[in-house]
N, C-alpha and C. Protein backbone atom coordinates (compact mmCIF):
# COMPACT_ATOMS: atom_id res chain seq x y z
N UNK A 1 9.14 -56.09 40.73
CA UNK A 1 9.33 -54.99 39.78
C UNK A 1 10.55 -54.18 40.18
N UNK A 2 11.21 -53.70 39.09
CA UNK A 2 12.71 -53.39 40.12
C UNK A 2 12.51 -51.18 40.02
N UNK A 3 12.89 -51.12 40.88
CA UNK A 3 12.82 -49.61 41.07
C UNK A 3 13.11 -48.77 40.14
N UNK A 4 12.47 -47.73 39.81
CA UNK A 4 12.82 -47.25 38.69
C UNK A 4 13.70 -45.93 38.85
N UNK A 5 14.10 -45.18 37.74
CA UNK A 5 15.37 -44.78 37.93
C UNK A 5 15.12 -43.30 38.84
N UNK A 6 16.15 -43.09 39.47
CA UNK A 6 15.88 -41.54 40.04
C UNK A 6 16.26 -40.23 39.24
N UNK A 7 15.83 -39.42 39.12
CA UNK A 7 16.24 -38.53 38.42
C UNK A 7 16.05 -37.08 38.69
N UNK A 8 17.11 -35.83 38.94
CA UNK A 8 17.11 -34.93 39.27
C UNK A 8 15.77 -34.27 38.88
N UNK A 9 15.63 -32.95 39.25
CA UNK A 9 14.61 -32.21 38.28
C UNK A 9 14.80 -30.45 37.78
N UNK A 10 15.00 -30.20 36.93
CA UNK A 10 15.60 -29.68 36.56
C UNK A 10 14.75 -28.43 35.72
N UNK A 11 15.10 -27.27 35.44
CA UNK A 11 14.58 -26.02 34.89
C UNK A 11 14.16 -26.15 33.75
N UNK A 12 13.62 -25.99 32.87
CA UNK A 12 13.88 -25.99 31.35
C UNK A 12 15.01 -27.15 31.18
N UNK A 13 14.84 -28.35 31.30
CA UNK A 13 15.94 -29.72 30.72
C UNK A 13 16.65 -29.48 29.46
N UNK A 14 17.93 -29.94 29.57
CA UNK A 14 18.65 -29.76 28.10
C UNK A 14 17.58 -30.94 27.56
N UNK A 15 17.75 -31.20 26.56
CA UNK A 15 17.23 -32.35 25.27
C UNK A 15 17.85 -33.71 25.67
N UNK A 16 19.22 -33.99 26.73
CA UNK A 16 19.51 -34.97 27.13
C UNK A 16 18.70 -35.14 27.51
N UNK A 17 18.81 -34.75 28.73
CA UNK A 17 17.35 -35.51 29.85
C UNK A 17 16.69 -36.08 29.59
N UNK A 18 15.63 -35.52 28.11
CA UNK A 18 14.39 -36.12 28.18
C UNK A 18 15.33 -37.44 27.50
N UNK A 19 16.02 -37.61 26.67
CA UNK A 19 16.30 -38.35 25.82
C UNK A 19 16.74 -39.74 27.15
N UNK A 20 17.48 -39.45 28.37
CA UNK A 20 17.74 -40.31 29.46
C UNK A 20 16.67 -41.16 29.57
N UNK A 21 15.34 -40.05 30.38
CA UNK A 21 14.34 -40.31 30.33
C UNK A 21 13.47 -41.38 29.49
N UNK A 22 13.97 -41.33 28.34
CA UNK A 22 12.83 -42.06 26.93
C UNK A 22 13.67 -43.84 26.95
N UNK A 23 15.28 -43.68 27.40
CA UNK A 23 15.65 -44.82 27.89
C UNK A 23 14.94 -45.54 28.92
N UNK A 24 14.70 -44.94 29.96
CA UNK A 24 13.80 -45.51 30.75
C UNK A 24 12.29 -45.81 30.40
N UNK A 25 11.93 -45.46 29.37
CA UNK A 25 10.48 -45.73 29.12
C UNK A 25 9.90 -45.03 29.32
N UNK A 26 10.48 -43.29 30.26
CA UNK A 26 9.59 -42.33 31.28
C UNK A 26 9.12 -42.91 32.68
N UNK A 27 9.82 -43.90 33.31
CA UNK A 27 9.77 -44.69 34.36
C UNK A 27 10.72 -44.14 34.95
N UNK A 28 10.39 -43.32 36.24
CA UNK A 28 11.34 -42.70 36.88
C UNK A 28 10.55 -41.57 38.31
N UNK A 29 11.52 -41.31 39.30
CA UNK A 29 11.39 -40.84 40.39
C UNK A 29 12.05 -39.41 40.38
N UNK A 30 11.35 -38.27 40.33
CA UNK A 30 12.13 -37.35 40.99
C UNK A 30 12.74 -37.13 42.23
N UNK A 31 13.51 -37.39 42.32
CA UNK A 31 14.63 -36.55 43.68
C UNK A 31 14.08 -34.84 44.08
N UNK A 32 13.21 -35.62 45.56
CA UNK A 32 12.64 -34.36 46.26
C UNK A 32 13.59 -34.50 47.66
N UNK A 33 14.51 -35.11 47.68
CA UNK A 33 14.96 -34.83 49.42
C UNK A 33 16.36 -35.10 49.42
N UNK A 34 17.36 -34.67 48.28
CA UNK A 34 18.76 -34.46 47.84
C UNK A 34 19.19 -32.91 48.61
N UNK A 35 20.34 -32.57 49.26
CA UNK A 35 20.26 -31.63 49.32
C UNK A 35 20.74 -30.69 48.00
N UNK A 36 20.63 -29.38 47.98
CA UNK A 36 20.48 -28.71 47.06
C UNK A 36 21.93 -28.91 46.60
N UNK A 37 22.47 -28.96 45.07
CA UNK A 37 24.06 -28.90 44.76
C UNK A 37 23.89 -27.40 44.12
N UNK A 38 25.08 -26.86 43.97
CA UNK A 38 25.29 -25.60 42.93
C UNK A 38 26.21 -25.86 41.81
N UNK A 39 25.75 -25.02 40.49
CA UNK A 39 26.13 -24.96 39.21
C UNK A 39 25.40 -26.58 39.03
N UNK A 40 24.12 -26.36 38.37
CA UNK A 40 23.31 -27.50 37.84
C UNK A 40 22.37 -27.08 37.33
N UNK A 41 21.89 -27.80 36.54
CA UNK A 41 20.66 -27.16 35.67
C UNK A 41 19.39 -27.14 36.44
N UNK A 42 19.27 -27.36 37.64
CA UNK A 42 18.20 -27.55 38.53
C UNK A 42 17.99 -26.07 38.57
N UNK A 43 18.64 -25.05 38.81
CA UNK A 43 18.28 -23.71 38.51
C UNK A 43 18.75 -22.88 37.37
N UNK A 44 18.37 -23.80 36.24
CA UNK A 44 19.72 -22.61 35.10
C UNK A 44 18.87 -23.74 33.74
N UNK A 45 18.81 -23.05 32.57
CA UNK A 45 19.02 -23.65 31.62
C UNK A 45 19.63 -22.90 30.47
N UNK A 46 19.90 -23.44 29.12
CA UNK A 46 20.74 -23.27 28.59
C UNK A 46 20.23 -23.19 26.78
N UNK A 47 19.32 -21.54 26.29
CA UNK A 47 19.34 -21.48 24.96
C UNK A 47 20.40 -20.99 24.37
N UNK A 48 19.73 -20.93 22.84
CA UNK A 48 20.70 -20.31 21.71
C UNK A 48 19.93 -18.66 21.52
N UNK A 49 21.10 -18.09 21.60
CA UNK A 49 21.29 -16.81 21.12
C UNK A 49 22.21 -16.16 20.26
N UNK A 50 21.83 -14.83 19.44
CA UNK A 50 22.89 -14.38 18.14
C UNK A 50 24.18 -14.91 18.68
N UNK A 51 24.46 -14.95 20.00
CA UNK A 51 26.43 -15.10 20.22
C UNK A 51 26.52 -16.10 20.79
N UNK A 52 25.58 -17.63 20.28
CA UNK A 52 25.82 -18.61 21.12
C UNK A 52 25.26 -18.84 22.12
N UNK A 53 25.77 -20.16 22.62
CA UNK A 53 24.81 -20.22 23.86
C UNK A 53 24.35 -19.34 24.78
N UNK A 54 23.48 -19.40 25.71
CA UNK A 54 22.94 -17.96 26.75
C UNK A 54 22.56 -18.81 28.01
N UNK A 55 22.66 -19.12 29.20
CA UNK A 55 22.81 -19.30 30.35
C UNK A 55 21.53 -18.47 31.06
N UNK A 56 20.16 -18.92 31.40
CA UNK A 56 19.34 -18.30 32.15
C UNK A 56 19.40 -19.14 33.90
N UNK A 57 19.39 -18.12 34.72
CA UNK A 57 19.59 -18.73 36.06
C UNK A 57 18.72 -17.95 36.65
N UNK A 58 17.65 -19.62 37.50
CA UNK A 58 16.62 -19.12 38.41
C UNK A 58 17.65 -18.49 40.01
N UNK A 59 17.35 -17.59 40.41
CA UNK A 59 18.00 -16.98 41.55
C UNK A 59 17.25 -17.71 42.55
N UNK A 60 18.14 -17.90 43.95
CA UNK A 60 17.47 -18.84 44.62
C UNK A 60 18.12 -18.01 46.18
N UNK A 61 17.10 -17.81 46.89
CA UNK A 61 16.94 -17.23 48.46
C UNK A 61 18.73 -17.33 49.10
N UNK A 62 19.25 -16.62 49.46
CA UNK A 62 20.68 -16.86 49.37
C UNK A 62 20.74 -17.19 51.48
N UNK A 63 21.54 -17.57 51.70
CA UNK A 63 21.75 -17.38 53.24
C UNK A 63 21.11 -18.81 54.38
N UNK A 64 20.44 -19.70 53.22
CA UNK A 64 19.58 -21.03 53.39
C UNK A 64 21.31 -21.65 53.79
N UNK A 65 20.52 -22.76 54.83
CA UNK A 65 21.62 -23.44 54.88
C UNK A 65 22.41 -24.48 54.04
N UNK A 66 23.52 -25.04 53.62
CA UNK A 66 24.19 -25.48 52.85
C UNK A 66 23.49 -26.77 52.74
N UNK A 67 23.14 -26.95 53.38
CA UNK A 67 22.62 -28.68 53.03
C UNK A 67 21.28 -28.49 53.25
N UNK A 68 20.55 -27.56 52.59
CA UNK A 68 19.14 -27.59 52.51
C UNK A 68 18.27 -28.35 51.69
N UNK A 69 17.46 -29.12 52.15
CA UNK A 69 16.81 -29.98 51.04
C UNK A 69 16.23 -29.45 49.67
N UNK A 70 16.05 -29.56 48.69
CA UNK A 70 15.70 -29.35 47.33
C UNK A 70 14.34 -28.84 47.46
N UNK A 71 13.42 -29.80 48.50
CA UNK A 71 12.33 -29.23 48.16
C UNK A 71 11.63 -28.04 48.84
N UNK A 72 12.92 -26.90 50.15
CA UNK A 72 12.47 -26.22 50.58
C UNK A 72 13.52 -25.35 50.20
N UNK A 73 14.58 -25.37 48.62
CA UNK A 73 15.02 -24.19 48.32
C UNK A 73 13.98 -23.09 47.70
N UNK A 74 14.23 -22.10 47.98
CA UNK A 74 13.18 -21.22 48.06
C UNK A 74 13.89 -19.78 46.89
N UNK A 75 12.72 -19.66 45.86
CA UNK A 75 13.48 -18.87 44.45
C UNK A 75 13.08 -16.99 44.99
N UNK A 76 14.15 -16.60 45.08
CA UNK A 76 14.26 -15.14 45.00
C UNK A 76 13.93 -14.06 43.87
N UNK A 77 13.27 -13.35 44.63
CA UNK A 77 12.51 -12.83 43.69
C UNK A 77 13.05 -10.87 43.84
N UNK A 78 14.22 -10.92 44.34
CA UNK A 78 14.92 -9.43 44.66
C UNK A 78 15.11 -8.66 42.94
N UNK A 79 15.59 -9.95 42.71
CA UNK A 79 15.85 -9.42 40.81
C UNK A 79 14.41 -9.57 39.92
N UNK A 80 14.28 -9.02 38.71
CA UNK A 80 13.32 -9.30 37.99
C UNK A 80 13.38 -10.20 37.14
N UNK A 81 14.36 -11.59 37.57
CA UNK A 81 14.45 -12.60 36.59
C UNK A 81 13.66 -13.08 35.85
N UNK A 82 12.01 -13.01 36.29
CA UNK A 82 10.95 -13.13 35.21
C UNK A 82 10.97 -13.00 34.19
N UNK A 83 10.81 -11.22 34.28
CA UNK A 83 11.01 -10.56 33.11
C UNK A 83 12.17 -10.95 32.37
N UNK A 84 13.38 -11.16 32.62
CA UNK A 84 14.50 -10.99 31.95
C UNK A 84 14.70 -12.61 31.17
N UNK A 85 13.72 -13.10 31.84
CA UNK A 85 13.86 -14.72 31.18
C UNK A 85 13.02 -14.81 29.71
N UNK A 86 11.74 -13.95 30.41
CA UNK A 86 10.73 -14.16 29.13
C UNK A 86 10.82 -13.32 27.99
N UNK A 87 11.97 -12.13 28.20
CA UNK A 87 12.41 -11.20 27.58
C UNK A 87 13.56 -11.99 26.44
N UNK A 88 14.15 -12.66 27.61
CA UNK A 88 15.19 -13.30 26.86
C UNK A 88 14.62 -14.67 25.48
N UNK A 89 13.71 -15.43 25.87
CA UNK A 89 12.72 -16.29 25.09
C UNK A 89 12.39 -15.44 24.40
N UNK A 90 11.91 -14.26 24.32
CA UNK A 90 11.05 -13.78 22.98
C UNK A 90 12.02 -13.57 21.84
N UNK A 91 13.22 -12.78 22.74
CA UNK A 91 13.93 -12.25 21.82
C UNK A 91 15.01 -13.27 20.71
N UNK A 92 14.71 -14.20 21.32
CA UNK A 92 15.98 -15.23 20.69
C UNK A 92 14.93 -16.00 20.31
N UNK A 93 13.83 -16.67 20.23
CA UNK A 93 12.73 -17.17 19.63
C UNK A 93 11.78 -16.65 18.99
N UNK A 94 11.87 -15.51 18.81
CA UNK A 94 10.22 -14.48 18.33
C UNK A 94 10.19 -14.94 16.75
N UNK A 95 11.62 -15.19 16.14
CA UNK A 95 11.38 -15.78 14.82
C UNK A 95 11.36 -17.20 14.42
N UNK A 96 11.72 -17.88 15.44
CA UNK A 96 11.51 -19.59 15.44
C UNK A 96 10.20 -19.89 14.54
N UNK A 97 10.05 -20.96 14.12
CA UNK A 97 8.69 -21.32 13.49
C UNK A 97 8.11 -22.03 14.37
N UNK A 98 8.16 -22.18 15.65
CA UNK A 98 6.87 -22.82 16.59
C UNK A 98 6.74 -21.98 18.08
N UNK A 99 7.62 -20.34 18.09
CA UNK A 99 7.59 -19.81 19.42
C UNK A 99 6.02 -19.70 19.75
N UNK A 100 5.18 -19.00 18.80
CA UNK A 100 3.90 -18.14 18.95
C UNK A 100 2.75 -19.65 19.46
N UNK A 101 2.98 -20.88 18.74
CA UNK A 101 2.73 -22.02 19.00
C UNK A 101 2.38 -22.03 20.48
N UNK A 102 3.70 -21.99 21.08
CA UNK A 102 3.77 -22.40 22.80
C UNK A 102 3.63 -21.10 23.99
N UNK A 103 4.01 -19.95 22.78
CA UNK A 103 4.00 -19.06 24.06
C UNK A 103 3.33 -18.59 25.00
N UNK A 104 1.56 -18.72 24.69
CA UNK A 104 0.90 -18.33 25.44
C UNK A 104 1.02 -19.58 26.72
N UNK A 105 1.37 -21.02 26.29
CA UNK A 105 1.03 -21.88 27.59
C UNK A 105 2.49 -21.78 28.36
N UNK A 106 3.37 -21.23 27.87
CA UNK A 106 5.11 -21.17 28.68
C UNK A 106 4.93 -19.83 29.11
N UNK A 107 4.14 -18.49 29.20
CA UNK A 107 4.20 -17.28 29.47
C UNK A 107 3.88 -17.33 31.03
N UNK A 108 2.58 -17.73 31.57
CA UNK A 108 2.20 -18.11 33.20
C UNK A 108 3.36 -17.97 33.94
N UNK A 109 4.33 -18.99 33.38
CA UNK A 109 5.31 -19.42 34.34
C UNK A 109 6.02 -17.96 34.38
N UNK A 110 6.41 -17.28 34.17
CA UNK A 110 7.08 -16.11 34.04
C UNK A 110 6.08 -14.57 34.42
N UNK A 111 5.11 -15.23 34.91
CA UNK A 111 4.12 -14.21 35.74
C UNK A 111 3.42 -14.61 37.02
N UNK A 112 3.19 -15.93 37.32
CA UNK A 112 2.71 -16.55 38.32
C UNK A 112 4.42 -16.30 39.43
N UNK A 113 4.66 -16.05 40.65
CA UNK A 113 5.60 -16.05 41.55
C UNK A 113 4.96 -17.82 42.56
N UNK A 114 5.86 -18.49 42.56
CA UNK A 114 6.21 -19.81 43.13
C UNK A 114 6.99 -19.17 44.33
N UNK A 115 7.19 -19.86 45.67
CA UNK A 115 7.46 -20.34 46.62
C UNK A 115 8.83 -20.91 46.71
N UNK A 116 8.54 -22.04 45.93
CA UNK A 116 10.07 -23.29 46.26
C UNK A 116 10.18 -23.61 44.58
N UNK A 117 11.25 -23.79 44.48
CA UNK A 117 11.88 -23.86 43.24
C UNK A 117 11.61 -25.57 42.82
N UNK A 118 11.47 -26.43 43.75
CA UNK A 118 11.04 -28.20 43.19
C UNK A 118 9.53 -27.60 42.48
N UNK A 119 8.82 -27.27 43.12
CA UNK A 119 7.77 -26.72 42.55
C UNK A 119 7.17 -26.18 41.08
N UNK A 120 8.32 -25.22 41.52
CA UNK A 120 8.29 -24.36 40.22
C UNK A 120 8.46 -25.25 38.83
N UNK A 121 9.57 -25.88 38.88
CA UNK A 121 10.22 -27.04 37.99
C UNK A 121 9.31 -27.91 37.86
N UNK A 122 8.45 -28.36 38.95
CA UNK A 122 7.83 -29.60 38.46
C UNK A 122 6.60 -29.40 37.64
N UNK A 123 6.01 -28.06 37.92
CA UNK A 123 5.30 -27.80 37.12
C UNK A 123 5.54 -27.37 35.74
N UNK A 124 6.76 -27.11 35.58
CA UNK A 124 7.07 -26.36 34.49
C UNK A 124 7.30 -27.94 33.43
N UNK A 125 7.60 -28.79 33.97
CA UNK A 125 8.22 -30.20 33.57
C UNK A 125 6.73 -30.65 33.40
N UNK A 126 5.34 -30.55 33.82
CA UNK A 126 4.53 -31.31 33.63
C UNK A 126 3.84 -30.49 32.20
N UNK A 127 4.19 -29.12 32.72
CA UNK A 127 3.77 -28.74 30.75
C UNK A 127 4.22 -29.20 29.83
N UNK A 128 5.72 -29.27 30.20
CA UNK A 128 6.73 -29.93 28.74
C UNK A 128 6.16 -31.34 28.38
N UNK A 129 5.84 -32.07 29.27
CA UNK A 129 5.79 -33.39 29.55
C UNK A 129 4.02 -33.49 28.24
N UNK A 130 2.98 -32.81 28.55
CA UNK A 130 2.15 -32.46 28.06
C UNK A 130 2.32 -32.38 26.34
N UNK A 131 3.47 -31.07 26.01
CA UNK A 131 3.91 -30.38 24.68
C UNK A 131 3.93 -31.29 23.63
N UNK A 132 5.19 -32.48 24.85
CA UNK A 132 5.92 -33.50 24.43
C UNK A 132 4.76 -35.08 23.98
N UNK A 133 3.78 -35.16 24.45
CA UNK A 133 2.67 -36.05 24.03
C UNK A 133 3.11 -37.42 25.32
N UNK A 134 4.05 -36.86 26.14
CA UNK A 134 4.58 -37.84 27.74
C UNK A 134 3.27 -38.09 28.52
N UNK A 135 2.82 -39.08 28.41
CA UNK A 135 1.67 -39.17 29.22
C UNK A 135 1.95 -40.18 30.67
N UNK A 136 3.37 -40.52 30.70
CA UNK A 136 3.62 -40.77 32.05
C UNK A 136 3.74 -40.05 33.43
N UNK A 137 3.14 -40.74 34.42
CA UNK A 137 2.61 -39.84 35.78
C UNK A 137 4.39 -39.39 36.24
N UNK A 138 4.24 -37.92 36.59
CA UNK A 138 5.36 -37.40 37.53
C UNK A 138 5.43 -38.09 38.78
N UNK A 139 6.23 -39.09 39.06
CA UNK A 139 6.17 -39.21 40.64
C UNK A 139 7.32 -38.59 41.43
N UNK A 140 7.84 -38.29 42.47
CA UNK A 140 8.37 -38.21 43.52
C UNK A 140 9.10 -38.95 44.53
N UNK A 141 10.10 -38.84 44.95
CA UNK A 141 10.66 -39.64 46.24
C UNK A 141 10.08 -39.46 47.40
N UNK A 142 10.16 -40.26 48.67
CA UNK A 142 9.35 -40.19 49.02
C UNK A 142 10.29 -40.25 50.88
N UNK A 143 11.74 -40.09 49.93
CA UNK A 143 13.10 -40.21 50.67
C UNK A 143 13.98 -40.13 50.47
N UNK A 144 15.38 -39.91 51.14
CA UNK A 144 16.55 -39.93 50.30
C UNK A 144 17.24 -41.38 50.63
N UNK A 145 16.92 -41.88 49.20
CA UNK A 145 17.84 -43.18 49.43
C UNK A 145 19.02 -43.00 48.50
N UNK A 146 19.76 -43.96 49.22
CA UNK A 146 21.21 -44.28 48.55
C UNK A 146 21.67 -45.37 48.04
N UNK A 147 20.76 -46.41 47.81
CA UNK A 147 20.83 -48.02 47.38
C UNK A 147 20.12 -47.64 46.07
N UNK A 148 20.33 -47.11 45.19
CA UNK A 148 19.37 -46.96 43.97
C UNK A 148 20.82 -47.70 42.93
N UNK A 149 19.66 -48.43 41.90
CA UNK A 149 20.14 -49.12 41.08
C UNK A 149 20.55 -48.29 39.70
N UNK A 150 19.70 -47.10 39.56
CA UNK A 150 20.06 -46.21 38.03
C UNK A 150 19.86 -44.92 39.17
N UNK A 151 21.08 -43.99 39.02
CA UNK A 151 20.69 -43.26 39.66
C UNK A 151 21.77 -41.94 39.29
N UNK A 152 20.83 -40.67 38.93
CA UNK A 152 21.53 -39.86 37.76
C UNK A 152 21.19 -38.81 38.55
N UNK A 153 21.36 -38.95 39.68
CA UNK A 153 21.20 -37.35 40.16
C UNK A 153 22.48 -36.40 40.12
N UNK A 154 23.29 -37.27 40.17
CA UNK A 154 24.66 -36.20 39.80
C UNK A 154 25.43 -36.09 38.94
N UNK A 155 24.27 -36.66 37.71
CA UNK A 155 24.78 -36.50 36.19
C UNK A 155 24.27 -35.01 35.22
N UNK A 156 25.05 -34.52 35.14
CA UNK A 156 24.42 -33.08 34.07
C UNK A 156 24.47 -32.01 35.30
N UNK A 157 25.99 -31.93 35.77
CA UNK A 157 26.33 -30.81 36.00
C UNK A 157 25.81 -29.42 34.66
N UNK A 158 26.49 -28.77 35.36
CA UNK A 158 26.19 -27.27 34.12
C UNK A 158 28.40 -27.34 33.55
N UNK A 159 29.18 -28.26 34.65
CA UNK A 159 30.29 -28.49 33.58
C UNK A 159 30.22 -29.87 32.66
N UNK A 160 29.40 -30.30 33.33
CA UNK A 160 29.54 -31.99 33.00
C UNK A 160 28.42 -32.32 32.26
N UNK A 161 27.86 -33.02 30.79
CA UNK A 161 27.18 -33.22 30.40
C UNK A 161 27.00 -34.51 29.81
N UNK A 162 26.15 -35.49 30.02
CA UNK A 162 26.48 -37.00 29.41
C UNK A 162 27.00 -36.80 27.95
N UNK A 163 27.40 -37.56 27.42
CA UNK A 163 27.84 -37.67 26.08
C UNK A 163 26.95 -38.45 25.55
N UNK A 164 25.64 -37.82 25.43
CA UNK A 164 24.84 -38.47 24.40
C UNK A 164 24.52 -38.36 22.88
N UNK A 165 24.90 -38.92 22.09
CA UNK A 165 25.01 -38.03 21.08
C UNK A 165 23.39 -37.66 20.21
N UNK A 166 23.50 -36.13 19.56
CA UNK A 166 21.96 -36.13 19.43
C UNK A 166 22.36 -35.55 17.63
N UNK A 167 21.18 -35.58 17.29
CA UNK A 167 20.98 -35.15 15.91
C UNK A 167 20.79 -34.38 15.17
N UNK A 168 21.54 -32.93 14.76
CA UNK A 168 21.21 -31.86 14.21
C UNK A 168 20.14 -31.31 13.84
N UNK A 169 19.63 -30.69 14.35
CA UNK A 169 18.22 -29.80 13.97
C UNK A 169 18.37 -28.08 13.47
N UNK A 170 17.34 -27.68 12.61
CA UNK A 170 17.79 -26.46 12.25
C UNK A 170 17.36 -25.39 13.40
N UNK A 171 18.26 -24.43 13.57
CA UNK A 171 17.96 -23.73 15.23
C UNK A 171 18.23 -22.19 14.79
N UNK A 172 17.40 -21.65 15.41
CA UNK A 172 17.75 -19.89 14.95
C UNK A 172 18.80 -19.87 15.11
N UNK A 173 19.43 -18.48 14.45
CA UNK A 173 20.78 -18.21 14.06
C UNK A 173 21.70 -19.12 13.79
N UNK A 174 21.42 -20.70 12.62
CA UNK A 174 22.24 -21.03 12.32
C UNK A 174 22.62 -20.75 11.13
N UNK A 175 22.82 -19.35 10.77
CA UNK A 175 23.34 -18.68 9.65
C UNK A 175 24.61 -18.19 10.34
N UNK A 176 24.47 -17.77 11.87
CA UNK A 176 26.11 -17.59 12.55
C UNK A 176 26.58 -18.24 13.23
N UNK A 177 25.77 -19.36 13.82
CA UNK A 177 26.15 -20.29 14.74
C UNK A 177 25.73 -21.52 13.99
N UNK A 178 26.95 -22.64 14.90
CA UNK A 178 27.37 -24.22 14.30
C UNK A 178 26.21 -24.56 15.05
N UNK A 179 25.39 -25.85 14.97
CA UNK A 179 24.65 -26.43 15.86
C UNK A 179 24.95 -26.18 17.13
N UNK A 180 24.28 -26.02 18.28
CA UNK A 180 24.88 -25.99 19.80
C UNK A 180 23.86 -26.94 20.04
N UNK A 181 24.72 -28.50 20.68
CA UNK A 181 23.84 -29.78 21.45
C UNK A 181 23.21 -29.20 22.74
N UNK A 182 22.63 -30.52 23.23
CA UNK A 182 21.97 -30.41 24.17
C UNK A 182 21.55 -29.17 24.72
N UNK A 183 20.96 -27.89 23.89
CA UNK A 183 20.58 -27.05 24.39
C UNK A 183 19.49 -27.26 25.33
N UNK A 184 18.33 -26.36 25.79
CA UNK A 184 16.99 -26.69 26.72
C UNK A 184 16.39 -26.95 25.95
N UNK A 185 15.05 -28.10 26.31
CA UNK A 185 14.16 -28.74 25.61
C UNK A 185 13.16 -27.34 24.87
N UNK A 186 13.41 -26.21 25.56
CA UNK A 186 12.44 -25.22 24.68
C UNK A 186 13.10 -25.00 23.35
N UNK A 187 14.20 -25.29 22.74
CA UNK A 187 14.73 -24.65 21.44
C UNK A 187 14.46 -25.94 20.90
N UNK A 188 14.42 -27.02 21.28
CA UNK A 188 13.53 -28.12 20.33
C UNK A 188 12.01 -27.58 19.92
N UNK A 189 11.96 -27.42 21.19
CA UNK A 189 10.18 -26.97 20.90
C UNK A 189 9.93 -25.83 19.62
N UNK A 190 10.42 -25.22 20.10
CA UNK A 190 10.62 -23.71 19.53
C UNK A 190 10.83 -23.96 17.96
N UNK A 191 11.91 -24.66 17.55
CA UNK A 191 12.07 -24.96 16.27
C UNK A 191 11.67 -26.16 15.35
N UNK A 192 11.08 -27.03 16.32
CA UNK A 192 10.43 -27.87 15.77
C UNK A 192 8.99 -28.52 16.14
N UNK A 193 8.57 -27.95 17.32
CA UNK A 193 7.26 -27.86 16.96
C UNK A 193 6.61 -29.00 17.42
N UNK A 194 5.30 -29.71 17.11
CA UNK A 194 5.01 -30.81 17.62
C UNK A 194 5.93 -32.06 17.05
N UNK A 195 6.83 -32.06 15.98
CA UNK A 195 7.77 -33.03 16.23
C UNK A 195 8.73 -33.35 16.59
N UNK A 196 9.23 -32.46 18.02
CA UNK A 196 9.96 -32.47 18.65
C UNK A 196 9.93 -34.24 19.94
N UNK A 197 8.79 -34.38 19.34
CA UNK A 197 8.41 -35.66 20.46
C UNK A 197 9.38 -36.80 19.68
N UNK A 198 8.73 -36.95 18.22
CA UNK A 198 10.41 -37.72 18.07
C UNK A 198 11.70 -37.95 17.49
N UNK A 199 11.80 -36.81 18.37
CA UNK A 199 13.46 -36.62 17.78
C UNK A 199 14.25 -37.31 19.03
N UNK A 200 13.99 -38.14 20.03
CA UNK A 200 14.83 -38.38 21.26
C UNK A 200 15.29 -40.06 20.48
């Protein structure tokens, strides 16, 4: 059976991802023992708001050493990024036609305080995974290897984004704004609801 693919793990996923993901069948390994990179969606994702895109970033324990493994970066909690995340979701989704849908099961995450940020993500990824009707098991690495045959951990910078091409959906404020791609898998959700599963 040949290894299946590795794949970062990431905050709130743009709509690529999962769409990577659905190439593989949902056959795939998270990367738990990479050391941590910066500017990646592993701490950041990326909705629509009145002025365009909006950039939310999980803050992460500063002063860790540079080559700290992923699964003992550790999320700072000096700022009230909680609040300002779920503040930010209401306000740019409160009129979506599927926010009220999800919000009570996406709210936890933005009141429960996590430890380590692989954590945080993976749980947050096993709700989506849920939303999404993904009934494939989350697994884990179990090492850092470097002989991998599909291996996308250093694909989807926050400059760099695959060129996948995806399919227009109607998204709040597109009365002032052009479509914006690969936003986070929540503005699929958000605006489309349980048939967001197949749009990949």
């Amino acid at each position: 059976m040949q290894n299946p693919a590795i794949f970062p793990i990431f905050y709130l996923p743009p709509v690529s991802y999962f769409t990577l993901l659905k190439g593989h069948n949902f056959e795939f390994d998270l990367e738990k023992f990479e050391h941590f990179p910066k500017q990646t969606y592993r701490n950041r994702a990326t909705i629509a708001s009145p002025n365009g895109s909006l950039d939310m970033v999980v803050p992460i324990v500063k002063g860790a050493k540079q080559h700290t493994p992923y699964k003992d970066v550790k999320i700072s909690y000096q700022d009230r990024w909680q609040r300002l995340h779920w503040l930010s979701l209401q306000t740019c989704y409160r009129s979506s036609a599927y926010f009220e849908f999800y919000e009570d099961g996406l709210a936890p995450f933005y009141e429960k305080k996590y430890d380590y940020l692989f954590d945080y993500n993976c749980d947050v990824l096993t709700w989506l995974f849920k939303q999404l009707k993904i009934t494939s098991p989350i697994n884990t690495t179990e090492s850092y290897e470097t002989d991998i045959a599909v291996d996308y951990r250093n694909v989807m910078t926050k400059k760099e984004v695959p060129n996948i091409k995806t399919k227009p959906y109607f998204q709040v404020f597109s009365d002032r704004n052009e479509f914006i791609a690969n936003l986070s898998i929540v503005d699929l959700l958000f605006n489309q609801g349980p048939q967001a599963k197949n749009y990949f």
